[in-house]
Every structure is written in C-alpha cells, then in structure tokens.
C-alpha atoms as a PDB file:
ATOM      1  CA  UNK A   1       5.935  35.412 -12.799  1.00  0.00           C
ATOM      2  CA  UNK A   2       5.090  31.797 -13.327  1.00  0.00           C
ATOM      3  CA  UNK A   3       6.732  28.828 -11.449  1.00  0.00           C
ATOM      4  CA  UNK A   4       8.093  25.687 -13.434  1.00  0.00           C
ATOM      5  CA  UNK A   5       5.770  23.000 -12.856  1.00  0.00           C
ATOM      6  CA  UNK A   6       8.481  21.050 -10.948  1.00  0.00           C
ATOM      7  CA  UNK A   7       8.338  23.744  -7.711  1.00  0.00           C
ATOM      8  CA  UNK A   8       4.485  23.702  -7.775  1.00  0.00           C
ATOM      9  CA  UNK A   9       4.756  19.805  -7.315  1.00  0.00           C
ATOM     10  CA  UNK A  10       7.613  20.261  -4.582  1.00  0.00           C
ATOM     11  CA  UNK A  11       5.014  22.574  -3.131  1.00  0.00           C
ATOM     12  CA  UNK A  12       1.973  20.713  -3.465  1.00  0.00           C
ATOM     13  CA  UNK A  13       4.459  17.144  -2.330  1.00  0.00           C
ATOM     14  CA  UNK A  14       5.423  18.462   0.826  1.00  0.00           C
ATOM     15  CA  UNK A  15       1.851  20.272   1.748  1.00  0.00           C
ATOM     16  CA  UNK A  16       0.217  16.816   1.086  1.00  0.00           C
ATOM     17  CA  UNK A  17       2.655  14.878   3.233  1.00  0.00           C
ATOM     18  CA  UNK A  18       2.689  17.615   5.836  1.00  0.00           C
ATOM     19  CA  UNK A  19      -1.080  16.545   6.551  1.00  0.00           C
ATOM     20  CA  UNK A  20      -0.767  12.638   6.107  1.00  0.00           C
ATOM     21  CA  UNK A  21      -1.874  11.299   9.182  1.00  0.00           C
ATOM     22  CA  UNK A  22      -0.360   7.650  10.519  1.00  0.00           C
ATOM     23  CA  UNK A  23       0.172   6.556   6.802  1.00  0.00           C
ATOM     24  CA  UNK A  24       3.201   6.917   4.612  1.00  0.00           C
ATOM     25  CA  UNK A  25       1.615   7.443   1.228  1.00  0.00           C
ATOM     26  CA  UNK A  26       3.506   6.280  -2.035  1.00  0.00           C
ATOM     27  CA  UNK A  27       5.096   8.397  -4.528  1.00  0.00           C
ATOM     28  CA  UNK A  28       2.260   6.645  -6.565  1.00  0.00           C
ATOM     29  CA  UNK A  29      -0.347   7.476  -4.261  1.00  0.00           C
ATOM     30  CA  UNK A  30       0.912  11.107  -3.988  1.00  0.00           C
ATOM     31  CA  UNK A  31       0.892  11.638  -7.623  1.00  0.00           C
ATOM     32  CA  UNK A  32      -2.553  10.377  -8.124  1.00  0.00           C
ATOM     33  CA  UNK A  33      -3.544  12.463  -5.019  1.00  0.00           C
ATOM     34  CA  UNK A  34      -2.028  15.711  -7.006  1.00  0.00           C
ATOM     35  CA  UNK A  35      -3.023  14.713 -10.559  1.00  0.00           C
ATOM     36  CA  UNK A  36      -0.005  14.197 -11.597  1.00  0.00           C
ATOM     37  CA  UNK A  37       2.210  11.666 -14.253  1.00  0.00           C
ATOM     38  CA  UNK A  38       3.445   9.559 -11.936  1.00  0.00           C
ATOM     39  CA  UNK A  39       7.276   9.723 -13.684  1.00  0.00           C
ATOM     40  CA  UNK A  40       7.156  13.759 -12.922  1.00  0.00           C
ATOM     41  CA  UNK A  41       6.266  13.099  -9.447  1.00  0.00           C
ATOM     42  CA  UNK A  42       9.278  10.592  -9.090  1.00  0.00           C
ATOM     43  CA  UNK A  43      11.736  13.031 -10.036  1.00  0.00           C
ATOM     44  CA  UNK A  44      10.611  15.878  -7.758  1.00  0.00           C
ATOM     45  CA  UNK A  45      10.794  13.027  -4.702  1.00  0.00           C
ATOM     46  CA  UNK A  46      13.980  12.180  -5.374  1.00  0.00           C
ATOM     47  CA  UNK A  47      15.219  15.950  -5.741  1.00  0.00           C
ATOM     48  CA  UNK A  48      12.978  16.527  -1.768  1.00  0.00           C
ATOM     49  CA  UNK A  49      15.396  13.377  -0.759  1.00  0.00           C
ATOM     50  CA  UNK A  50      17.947  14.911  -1.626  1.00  0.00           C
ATOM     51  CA  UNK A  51      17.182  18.128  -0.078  1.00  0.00           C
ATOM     52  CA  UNK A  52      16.317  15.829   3.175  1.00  0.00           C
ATOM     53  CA  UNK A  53      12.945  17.524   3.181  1.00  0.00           C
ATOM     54  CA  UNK A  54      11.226  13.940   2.996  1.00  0.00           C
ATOM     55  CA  UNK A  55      12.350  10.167   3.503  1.00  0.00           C
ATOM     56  CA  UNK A  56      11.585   7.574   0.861  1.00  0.00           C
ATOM     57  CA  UNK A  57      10.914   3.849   2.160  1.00  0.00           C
ATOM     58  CA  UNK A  58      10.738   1.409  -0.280  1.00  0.00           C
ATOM     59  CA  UNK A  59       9.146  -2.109  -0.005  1.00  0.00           C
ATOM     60  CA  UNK A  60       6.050  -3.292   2.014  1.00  0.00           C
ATOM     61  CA  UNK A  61       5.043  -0.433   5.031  1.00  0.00           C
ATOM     62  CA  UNK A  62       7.725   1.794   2.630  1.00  0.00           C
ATOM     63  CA  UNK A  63       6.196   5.421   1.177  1.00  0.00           C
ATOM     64  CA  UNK A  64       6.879   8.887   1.846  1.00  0.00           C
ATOM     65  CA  UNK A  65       7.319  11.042   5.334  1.00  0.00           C
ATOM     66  CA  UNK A  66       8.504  14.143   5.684  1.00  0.00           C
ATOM     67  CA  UNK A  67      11.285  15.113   7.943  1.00  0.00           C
ATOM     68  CA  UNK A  68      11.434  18.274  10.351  1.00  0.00           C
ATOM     69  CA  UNK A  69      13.495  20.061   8.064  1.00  0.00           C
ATOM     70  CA  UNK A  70      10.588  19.799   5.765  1.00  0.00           C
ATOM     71  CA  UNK A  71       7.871  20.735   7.801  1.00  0.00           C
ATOM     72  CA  UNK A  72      10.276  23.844   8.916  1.00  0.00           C
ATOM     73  CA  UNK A  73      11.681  24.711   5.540  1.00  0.00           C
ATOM     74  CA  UNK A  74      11.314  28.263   3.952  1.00  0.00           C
ATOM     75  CA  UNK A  75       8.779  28.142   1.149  1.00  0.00           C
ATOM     76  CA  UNK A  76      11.089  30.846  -0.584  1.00  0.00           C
ATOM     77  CA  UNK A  77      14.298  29.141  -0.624  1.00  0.00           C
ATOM     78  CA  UNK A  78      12.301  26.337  -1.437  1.00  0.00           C
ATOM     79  CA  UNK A  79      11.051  27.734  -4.270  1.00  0.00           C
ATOM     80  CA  UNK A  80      14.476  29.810  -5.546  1.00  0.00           C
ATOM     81  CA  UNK A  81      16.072  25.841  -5.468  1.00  0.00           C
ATOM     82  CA  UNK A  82      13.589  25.002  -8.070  1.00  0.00           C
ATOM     83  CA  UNK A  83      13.451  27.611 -10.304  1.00  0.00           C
ATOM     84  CA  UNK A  84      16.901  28.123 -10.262  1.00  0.00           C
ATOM     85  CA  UNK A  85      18.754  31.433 -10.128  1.00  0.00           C
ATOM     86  CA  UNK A  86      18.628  32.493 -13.778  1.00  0.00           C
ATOM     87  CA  UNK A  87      16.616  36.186 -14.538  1.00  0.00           C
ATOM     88  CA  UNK A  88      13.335  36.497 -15.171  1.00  0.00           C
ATOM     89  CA  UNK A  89      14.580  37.266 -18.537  1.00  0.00           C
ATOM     90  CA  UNK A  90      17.411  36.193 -20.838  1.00  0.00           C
ATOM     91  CA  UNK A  91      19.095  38.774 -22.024  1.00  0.00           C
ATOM     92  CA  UNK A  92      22.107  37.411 -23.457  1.00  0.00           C
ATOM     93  CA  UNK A  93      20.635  34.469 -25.402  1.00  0.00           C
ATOM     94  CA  UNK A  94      21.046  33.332 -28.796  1.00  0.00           C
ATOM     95  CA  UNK A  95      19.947  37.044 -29.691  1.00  0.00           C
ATOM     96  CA  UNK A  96      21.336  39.521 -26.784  1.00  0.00           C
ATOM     97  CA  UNK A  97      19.232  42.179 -26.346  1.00  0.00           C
ATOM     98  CA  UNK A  98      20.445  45.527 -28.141  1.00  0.00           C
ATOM     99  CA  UNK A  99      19.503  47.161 -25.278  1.00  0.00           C
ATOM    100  CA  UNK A 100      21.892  45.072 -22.665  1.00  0.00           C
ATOM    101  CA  UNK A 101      24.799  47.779 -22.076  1.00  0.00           C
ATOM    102  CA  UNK A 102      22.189  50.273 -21.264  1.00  0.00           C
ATOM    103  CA  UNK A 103      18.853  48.145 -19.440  1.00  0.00           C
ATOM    104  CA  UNK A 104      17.352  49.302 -16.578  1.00  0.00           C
ATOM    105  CA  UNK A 105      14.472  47.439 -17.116  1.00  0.00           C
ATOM    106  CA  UNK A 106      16.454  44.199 -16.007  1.00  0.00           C
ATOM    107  CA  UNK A 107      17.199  45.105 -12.760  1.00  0.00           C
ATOM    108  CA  UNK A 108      14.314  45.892 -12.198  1.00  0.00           C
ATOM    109  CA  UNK A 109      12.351  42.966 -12.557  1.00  0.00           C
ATOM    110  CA  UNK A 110      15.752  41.473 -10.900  1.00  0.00           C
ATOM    111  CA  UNK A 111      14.464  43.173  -7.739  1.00  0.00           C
ATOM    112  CA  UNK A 112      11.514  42.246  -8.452  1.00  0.00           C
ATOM    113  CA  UNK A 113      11.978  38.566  -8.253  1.00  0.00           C
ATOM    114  CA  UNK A 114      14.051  38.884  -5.395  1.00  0.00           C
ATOM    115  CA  UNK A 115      11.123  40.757  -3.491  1.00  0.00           C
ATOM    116  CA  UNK A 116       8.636  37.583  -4.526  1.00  0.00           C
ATOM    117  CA  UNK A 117      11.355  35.575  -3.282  1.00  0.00           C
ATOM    118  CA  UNK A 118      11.758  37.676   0.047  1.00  0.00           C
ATOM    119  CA  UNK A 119       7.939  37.378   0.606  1.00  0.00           C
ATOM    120  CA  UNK A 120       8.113  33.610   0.737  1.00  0.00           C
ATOM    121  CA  UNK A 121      10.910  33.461   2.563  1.00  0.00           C
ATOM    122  CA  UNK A 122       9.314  33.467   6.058  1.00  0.00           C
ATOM    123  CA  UNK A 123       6.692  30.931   4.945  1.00  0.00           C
ATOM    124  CA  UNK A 124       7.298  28.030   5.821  1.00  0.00           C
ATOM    125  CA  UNK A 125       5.161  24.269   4.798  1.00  0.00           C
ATOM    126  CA  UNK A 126       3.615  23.974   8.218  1.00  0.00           C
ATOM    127  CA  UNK A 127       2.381  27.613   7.180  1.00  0.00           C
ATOM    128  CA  UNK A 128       1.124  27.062   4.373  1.00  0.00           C
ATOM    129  CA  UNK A 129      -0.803  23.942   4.918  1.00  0.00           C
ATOM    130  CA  UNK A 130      -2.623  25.581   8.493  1.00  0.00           C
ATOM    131  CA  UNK A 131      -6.341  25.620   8.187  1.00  0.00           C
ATOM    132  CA  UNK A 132      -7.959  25.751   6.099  1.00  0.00           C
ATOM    133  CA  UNK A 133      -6.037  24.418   3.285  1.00  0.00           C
ATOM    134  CA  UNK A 134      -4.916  21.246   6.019  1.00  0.00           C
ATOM    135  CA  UNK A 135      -8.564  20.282   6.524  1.00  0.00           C
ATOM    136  CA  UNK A 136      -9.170  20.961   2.401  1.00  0.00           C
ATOM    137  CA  UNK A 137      -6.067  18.577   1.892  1.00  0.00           C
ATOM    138  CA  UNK A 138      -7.329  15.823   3.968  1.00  0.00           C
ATOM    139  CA  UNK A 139     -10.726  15.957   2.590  1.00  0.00           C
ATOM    140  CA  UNK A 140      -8.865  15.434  -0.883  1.00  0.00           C
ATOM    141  CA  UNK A 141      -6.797  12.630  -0.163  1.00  0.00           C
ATOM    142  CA  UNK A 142     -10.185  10.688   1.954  1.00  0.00           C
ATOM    143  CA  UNK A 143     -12.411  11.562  -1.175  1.00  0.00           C
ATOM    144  CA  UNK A 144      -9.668  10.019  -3.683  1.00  0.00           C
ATOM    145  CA  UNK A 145      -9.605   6.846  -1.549  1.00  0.00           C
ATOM    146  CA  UNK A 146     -13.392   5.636  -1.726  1.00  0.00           C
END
C-alpha cells in the first residue's frame, strides 16, 4: 500500500511541529524544513486547521502550533482522513472488473487495509516523534537554519 503524498505531509507537519521548541514555525518554514512546494504544504495546513490538530497565526509572531488534540491524535484515523475511504482497488470503474459478482480477492485486501489501518490506530504523534526520531527532527530543523 502506498499513502497519497498529502497524508505523508500531514504526517511529517504534525511530527515537525510536535518537536518545535518556543518557536511557531511558518507554513513556509515548515515546507522548506520537509522539502516540500510550499503551495502543497498550504493546503495540508489548512485541512490540520480544520481538523483542529494545529492553529495557524498569521502576521508578525504568527506561524504554526499544534493543539492537544494533535499531539494526542490517532496516527490511523489520521491517516484513513487522508486517504479517504475508497478500496485499495477500483473495481467498478470505467471498466468493472468481470470478476466483481464473484471476487474474493477484494475483500480481502479490504481487510487488509483495515488491519494497516487498525495497526496505526493506537499510534498516536507524540508516539511517533519519541526518541529517536524527536532528537533526529530537531537536528533537521537546527541544520536547515545555519
């Protein structure tokens, strides 16, 4: 399975503001941090504001913080919100599948998204960003600053 680029940067977002330390870093600063296009980066901060996993100040002392519920939320429903709840495959497209009355292989791999869902589910972004990937972060964002 392969995640859309958009929940990789949610992921990678809230890890690096989970480990910001005194500053509020901009979305700018955030996507340069991540090697990212800066416009991508925008969209997945506003869809995190939404979610109210992260606050968004804008003008001078402005940038990004995340909230509790960030810090707290489930990497797996996390994850589920931005890839959407669509199968693994599409087997009713523009050409359904001649197989479709009679496919077992579908739920399978139904069950088996919903089992690399359920192993995220009790990770959560303070998790994920323990040592050493904290420590790893920080050293990141220091080295991109000099």
């Amino acid at each position: 399975m392969r995640l859309l680029r958009s929940t990789d940067l949610a992921l990678r977002t809230l890890m690096r503001l989970a480990v910001a330390r005194g500053t509020a870093p901009t979305t700018r600063e955030v996507a340069a941090d991540m090697a990212v296009p800066y416009t991508h980066e925008t969209k997945v901060v506003a869809e995190l504001q939404k979610l109210g996993l992260l606050e968004a100040r804008r003008g001078r002392g402005g940038g990004l913080a995340l909230t509790e519920k960030g810090r707290t939320a489930s990497v797996g429903e996390l994850v589920r919100f931005f890839e959407g709840s669509g199968d693994v495959v599409d087997c009713e497209g523009g050409t359904p599948c001649p197989l479709n009355s009679a496919c077992r292989l579908r739920d399978a791999l139904r069950k088996a998204q919903e089992a690399f869902y359920a192993s995220l589910d009790p990770l959560t972004v303070a998790d994920i960003v323990a040592a050493p990937t904290g420590m790893l972060l920080l050293d990141i964002t220091a080295r991109e600053k000099e």
